[in-house]
C-alpha atoms as a PDB file:
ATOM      1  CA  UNK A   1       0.000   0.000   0.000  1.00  0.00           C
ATOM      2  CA  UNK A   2       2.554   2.701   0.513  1.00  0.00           C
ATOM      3  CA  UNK A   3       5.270   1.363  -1.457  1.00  0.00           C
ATOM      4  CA  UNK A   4       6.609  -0.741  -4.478  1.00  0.00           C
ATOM      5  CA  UNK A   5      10.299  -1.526  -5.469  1.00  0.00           C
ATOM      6  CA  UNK A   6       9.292   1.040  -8.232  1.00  0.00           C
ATOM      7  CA  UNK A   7       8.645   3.743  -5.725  1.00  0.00           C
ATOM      8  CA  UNK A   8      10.248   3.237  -2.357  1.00  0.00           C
ATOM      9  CA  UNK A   9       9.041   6.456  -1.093  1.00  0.00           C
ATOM     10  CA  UNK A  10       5.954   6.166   1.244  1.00  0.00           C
ATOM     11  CA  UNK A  11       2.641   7.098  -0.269  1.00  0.00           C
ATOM     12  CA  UNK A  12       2.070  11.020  -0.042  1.00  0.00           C
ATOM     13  CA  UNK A  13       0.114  11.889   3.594  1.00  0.00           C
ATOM     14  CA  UNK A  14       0.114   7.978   4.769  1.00  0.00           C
ATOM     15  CA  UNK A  15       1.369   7.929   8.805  1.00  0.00           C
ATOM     16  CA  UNK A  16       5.109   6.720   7.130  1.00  0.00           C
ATOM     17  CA  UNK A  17       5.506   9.834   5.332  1.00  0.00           C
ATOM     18  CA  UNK A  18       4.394  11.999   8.453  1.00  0.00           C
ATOM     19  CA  UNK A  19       6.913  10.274  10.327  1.00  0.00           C
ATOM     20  CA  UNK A  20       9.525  10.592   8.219  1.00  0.00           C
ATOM     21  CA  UNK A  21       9.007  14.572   7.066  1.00  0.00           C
ATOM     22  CA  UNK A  22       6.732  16.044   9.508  1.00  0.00           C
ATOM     23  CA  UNK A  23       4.540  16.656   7.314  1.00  0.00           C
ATOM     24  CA  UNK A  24       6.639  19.200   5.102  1.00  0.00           C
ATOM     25  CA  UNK A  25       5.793  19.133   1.504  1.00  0.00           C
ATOM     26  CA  UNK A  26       8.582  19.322  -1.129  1.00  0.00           C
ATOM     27  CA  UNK A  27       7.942  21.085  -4.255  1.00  0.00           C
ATOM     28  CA  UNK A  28       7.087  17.826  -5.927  1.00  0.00           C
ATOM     29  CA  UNK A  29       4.346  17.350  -3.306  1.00  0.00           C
ATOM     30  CA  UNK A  30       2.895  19.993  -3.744  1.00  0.00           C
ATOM     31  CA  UNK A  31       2.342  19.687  -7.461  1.00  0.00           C
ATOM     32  CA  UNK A  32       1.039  16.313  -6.991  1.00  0.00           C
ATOM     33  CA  UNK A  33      -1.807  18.085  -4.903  1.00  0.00           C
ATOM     34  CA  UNK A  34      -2.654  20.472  -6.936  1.00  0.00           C
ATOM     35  CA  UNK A  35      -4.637  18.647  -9.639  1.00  0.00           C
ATOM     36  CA  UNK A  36      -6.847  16.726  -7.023  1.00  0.00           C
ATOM     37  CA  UNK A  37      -7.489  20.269  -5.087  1.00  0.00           C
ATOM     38  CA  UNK A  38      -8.661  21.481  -8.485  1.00  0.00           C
ATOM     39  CA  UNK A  39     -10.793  19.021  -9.145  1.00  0.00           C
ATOM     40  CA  UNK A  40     -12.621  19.257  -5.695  1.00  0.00           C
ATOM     41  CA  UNK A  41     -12.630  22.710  -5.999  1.00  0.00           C
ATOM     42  CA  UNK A  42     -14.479  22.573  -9.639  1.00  0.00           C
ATOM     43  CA  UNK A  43     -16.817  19.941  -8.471  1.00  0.00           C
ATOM     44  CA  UNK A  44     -17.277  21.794  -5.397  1.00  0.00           C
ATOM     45  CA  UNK A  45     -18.661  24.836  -7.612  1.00  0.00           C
ATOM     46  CA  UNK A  46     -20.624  22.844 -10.037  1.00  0.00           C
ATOM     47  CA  UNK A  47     -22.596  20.929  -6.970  1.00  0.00           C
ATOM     48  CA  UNK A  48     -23.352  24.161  -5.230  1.00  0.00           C
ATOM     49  CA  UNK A  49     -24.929  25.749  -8.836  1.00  0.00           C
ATOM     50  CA  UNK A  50     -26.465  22.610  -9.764  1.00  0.00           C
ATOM     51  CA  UNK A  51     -28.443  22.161  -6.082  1.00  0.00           C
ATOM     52  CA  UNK A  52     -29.246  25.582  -6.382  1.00  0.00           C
ATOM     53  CA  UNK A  53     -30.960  25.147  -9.498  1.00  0.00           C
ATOM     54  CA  UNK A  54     -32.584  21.740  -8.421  1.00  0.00           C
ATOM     55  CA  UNK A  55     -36.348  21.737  -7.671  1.00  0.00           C
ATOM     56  CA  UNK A  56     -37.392  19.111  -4.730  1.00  0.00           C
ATOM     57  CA  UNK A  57     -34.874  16.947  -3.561  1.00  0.00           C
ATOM     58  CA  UNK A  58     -33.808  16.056  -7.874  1.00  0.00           C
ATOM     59  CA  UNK A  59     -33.764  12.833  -7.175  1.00  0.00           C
ATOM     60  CA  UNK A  60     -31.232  11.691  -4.796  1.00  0.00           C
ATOM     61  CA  UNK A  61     -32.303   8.706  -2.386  1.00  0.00           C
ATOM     62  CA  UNK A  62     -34.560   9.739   0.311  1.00  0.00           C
ATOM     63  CA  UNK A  63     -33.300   6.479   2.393  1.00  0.00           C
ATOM     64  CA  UNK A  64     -29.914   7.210   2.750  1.00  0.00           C
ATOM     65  CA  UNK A  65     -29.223   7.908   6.825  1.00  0.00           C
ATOM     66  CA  UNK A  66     -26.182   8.149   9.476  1.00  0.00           C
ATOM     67  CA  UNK A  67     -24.854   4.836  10.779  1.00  0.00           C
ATOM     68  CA  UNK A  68     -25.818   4.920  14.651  1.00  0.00           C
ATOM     69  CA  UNK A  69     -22.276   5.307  16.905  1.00  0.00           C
ATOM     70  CA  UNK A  70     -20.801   2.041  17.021  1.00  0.00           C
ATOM     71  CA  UNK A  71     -20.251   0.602  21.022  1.00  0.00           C
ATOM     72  CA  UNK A  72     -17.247  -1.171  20.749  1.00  0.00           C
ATOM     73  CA  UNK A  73     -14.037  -1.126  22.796  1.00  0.00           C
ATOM     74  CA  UNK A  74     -12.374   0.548  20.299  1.00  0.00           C
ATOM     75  CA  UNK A  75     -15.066   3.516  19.635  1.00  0.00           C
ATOM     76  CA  UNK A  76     -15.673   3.771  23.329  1.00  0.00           C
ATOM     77  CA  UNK A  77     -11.929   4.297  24.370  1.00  0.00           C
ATOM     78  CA  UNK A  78     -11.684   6.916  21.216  1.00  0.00           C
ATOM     79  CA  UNK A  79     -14.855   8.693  22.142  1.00  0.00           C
ATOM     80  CA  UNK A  80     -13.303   9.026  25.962  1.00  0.00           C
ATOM     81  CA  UNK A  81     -10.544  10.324  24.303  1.00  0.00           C
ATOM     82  CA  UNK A  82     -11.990  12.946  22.081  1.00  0.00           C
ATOM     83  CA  UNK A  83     -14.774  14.412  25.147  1.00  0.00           C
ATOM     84  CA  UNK A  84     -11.665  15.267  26.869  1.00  0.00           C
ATOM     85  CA  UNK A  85      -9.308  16.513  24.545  1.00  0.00           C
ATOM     86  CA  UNK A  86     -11.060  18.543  21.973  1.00  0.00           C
ATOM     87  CA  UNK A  87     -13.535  21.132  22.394  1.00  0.00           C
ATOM     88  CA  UNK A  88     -17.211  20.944  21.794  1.00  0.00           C
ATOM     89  CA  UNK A  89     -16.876  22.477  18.606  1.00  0.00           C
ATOM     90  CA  UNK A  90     -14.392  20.154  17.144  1.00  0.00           C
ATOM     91  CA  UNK A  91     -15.897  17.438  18.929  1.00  0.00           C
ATOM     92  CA  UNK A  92     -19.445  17.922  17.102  1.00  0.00           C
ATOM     93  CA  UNK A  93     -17.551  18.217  14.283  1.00  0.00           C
ATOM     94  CA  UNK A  94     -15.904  14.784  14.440  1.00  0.00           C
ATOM     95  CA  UNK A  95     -19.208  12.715  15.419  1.00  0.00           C
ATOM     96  CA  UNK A  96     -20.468  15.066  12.011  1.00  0.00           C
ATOM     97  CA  UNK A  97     -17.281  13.531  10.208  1.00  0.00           C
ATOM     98  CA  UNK A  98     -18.349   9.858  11.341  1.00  0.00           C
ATOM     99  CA  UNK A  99     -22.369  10.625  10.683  1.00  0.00           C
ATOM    100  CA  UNK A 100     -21.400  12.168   7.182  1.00  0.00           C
ATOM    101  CA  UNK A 101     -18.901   9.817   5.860  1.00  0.00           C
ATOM    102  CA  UNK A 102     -21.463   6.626   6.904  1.00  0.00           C
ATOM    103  CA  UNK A 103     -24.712   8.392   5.287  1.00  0.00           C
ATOM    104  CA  UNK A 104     -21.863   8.622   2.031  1.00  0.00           C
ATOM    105  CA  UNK A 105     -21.043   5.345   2.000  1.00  0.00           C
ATOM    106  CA  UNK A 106     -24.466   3.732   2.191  1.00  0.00           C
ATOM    107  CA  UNK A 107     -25.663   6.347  -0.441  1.00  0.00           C
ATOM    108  CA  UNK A 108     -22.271   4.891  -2.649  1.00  0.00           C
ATOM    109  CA  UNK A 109     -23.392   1.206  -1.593  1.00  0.00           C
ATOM    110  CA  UNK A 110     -19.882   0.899   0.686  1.00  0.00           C
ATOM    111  CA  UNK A 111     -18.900  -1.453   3.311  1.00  0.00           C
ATOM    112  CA  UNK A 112     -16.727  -0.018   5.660  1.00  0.00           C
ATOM    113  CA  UNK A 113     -15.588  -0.912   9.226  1.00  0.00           C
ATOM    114  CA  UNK A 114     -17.774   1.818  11.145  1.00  0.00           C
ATOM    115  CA  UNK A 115     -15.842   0.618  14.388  1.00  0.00           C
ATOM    116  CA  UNK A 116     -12.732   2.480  12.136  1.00  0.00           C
ATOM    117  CA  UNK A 117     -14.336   5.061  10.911  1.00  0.00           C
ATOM    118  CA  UNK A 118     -16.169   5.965  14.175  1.00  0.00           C
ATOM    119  CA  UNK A 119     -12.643   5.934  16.145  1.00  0.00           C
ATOM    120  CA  UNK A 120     -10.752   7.550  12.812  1.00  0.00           C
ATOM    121  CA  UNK A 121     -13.696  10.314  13.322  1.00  0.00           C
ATOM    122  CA  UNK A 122     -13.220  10.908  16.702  1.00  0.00           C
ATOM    123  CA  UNK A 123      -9.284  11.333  16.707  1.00  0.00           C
ATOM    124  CA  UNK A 124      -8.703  12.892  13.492  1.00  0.00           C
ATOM    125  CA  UNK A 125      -8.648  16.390  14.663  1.00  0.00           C
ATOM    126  CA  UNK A 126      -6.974  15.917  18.013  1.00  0.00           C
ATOM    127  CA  UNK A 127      -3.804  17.512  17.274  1.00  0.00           C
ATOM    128  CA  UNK A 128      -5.845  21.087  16.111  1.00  0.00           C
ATOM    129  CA  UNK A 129      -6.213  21.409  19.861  1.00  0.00           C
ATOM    130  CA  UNK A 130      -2.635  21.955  20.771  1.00  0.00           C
ATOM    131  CA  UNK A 131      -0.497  22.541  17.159  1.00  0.00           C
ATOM    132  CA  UNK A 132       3.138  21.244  17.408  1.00  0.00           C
ATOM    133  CA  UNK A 133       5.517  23.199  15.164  1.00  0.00           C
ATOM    134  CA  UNK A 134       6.755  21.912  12.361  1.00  0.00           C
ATOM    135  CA  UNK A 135       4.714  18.462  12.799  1.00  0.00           C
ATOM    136  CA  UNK A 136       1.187  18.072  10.945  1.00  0.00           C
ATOM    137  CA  UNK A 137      -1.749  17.908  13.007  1.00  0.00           C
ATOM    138  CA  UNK A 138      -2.512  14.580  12.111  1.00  0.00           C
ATOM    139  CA  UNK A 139       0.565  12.872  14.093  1.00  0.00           C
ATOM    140  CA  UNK A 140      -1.404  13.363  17.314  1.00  0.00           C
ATOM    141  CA  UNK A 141      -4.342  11.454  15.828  1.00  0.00           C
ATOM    142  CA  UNK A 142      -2.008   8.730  14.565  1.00  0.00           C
ATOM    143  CA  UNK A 143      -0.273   8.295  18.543  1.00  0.00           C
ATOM    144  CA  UNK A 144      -3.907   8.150  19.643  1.00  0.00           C
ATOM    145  CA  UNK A 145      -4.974   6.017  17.777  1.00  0.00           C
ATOM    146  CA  UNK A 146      -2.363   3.262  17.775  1.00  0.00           C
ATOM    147  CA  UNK A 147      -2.936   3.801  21.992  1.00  0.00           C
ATOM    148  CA  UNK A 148      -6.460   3.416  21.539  1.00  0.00           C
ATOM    149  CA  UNK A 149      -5.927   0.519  19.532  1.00  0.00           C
ATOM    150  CA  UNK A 150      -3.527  -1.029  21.634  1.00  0.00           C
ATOM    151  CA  UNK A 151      -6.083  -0.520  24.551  1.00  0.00           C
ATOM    152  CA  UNK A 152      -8.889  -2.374  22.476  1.00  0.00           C
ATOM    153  CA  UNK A 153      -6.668  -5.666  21.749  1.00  0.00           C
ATOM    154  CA  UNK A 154      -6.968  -4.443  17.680  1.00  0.00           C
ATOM    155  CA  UNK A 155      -4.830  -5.906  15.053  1.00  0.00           C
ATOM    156  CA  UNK A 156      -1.705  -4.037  13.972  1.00  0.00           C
ATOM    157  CA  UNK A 157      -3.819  -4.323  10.083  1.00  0.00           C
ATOM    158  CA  UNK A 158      -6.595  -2.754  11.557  1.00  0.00           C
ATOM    159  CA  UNK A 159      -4.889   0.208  13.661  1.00  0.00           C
ATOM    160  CA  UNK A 160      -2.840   0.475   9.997  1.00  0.00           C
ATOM    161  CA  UNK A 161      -5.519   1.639   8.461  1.00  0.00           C
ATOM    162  CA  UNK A 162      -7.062   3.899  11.185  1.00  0.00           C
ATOM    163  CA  UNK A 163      -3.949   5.413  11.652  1.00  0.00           C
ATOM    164  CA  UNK A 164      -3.346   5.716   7.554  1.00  0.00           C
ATOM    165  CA  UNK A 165      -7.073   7.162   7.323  1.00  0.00           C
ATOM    166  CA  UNK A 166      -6.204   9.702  10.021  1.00  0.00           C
ATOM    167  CA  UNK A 167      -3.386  11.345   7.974  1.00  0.00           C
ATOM    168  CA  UNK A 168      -5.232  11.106   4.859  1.00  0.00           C
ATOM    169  CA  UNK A 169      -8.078  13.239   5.837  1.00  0.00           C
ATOM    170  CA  UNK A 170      -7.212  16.514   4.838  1.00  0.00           C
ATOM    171  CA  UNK A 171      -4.948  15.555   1.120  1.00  0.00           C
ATOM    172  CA  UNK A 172      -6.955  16.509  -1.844  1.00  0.00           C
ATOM    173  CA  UNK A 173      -8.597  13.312  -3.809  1.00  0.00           C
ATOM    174  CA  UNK A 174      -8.555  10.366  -1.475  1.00  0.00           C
ATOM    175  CA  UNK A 175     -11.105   7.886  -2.869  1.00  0.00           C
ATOM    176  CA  UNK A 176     -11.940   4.607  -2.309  1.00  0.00           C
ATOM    177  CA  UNK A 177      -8.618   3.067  -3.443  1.00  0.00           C
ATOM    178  CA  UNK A 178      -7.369   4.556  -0.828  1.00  0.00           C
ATOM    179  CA  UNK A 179      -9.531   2.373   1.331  1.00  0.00           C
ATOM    180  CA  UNK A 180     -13.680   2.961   2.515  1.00  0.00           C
ATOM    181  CA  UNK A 181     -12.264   3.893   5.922  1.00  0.00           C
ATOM    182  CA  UNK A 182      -9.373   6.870   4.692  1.00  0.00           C
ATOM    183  CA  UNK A 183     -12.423   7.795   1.692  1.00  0.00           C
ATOM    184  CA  UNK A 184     -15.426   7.907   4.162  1.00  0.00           C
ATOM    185  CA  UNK A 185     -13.111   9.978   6.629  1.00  0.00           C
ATOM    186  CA  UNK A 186     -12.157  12.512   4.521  1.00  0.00           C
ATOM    187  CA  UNK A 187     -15.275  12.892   2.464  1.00  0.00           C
ATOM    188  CA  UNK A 188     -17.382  13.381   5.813  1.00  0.00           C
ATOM    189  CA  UNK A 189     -14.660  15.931   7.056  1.00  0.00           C
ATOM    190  CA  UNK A 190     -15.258  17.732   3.553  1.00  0.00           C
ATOM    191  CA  UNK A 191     -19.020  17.852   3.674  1.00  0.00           C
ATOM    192  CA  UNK A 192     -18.826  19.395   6.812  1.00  0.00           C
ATOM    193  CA  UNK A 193     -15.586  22.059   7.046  1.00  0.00           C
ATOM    194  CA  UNK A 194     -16.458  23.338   3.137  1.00  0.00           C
ATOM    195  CA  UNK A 195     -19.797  21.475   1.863  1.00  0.00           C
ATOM    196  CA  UNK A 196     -17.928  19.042  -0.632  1.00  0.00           C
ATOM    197  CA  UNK A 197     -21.204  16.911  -1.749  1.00  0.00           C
ATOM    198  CA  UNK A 198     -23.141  17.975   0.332  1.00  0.00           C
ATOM    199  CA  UNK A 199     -25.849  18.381  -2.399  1.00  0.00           C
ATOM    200  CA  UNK A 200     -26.104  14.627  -2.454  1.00  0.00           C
ATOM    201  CA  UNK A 201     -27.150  13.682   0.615  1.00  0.00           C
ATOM    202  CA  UNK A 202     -30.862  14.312   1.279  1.00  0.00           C
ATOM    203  CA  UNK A 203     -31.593  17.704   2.980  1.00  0.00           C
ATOM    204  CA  UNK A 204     -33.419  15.839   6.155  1.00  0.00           C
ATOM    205  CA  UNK A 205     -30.147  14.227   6.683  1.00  0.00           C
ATOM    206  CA  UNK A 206     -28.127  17.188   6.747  1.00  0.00           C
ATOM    207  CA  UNK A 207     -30.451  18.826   9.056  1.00  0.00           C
ATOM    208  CA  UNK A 208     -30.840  15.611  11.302  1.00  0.00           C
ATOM    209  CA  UNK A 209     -26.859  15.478  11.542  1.00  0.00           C
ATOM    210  CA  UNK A 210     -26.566  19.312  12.342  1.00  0.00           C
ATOM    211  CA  UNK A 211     -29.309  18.751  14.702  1.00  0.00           C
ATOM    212  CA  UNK A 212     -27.672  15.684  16.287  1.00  0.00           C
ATOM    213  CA  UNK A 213     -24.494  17.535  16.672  1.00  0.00           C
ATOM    214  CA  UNK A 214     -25.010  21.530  16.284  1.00  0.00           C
ATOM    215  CA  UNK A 215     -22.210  23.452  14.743  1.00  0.00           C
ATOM    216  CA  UNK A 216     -21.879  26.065  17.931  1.00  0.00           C
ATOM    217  CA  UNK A 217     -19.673  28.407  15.766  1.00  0.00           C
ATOM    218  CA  UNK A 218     -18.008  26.198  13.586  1.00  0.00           C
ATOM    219  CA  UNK A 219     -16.917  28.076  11.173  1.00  0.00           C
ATOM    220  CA  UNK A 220     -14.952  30.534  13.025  1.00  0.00           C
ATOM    221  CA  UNK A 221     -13.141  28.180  15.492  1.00  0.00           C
ATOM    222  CA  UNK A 222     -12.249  26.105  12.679  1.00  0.00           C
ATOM    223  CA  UNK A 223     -10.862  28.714  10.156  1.00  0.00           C
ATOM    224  CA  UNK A 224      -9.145  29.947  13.331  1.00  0.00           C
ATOM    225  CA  UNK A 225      -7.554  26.807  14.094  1.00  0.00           C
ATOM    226  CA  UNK A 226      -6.675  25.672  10.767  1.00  0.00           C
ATOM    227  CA  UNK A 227      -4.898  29.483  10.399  1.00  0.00           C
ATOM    228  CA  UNK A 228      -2.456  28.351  13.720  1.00  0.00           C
ATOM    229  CA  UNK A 229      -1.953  25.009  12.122  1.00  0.00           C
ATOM    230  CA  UNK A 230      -0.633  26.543   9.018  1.00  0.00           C
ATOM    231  CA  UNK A 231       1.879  28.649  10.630  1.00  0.00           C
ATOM    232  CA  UNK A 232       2.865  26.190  12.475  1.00  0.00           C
ATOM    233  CA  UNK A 233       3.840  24.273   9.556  1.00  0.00           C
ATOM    234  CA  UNK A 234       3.549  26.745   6.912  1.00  0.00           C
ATOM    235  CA  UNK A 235       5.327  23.796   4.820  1.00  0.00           C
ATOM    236  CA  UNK A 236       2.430  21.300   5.545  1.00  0.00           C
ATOM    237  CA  UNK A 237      -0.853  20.389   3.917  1.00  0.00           C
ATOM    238  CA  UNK A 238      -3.157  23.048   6.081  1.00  0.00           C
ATOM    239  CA  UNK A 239      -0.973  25.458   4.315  1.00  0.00           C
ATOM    240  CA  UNK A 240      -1.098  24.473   1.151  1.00  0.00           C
ATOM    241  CA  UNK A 241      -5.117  24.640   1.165  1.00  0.00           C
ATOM    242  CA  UNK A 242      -4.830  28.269   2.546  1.00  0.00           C
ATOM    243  CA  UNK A 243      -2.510  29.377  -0.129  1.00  0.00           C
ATOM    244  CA  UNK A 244      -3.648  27.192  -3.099  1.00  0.00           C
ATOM    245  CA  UNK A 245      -7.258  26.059  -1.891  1.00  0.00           C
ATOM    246  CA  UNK A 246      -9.022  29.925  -0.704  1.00  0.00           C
ATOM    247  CA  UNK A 247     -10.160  27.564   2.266  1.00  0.00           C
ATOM    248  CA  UNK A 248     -10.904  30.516   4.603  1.00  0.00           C
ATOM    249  CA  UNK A 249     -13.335  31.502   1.837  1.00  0.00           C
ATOM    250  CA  UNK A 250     -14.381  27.768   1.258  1.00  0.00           C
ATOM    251  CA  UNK A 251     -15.060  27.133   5.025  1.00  0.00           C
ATOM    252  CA  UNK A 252     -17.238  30.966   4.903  1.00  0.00           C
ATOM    253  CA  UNK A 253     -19.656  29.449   1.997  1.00  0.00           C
ATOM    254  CA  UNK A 254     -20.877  26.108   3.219  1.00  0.00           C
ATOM    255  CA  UNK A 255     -24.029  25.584   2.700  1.00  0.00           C
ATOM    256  CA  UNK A 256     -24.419  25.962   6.988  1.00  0.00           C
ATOM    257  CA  UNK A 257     -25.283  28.016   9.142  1.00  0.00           C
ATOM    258  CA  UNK A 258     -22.247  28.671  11.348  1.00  0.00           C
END
């Protein structure tokens, strides 16, 4: 998965890259990115026009819903976690992240570990909370999760591709060969921080989510925190969708309230 005899450098935004550069991305990286960020950006555009113009609910599925929270070992112990790290705006916004990326996948018809996803969801913003210079975000999430993991008796396959999923989330264009669990993660992120497909999920389950979980400010605590996460790396992927991405302005016109 993150490397072939071909290519012996690890997979752009896996945990092995992290933990070999921080999370700095060369010059090369950052062209790599900038196709997918495009692309989302375009299809971000064309979904907001297009539901603006659609009359009713234009067809999508009316049955499509949010997975209920898993009660495992594993979500339990990375639910504890999150209540007591983060605060209760980035804590709504990761059981958002989970309800999203599960109403997604059964829309898309894909099986996914929810026990995963639920604990991915719940850690994946833990390091926003206290920024570490020159180290992405995301590592905190990975040494959470592989102690959460460890705590739950999960296999090192397993914690993989929690971990993996984690510090995924927030690169451009991670789809489902990147795994349901890393896809549904950072597509349920999207929807929420900028409103990436958001047109596709039925309007009742947006509001039932939002209702679920309420935003409480959202928008502002998270532009604000993504800002001090990009100058704390300012060679890291929070960065690169600030300069490259307009994600302040992104984050200002989702299709939310707050």
């Amino acid at each position: 998965m993150f490397a072939t005899s071909a290519d012996p450098t690890p997979r752009l935004g896996t945990h092995l890259w992290l933990e070999g550069t921080g999370g700095a991305l060369t010059r090369r990286d950052r062209r790599r990115l900038v196709l997918p960020l495009a692309k989302d950006l375009v299809i971000t555009v064309a979904g907001r026009v297009a539901a603006l113009l659609r009359r009713g609910d234009g067809g999508r599925r009316t049955d499509v819903a949010a997975a209920p929270v898993p009660d495992s070992r594993l979500a339990r112990a990375a639910e504890d976690l999150a209540s007591r790290r983060l605060s209760p705006v980035l804590l709504n916004h990761s059981y958002r992240t989970y309800a999203f990326g599960t109403a997604l996948g059964r829309l898309h018809g894909l099986d996914v570990d929810r026990d995963l996803l639920f604990a991915a969801a719940m850690l994946h913003d833990l390091g926003l909370a206290a920024p570490t210079p020159h180290v992405d975000f995301t590592m905190a999430g990975v040494r959470a999760g592989r102690d959460v993991a460890a705590r739950a008796g999960l296999s090192s396959s397993a914690t993989d591709t929690m971990v993996t999923a984690i510090t995924l989330h927030h690169s451009p264009g991670i789809t489902v060969a990147h795994g349901p669990v890393a896809h549904l993660l950072s597509a349920g992120a999207a929807l929420d921080v900028v409103g990436l497909r958001s047109w596709s999920l039925p309007p009742d389950v947006l509001a039932a989510v939002t209702s679920a979980h309420p935003r409480l400010g959202f928008k502002r605590e998270f532009t604000d925190v993504f800002r001090t996460e990009a100058a704390h790396v300012p060679a890291g992927r929070a960065a690169f969708l600030r300069r490259y991405g307009a994600f302040d302005l992104a984050v200002r016109l989702a299709p939310f309230g707050d």
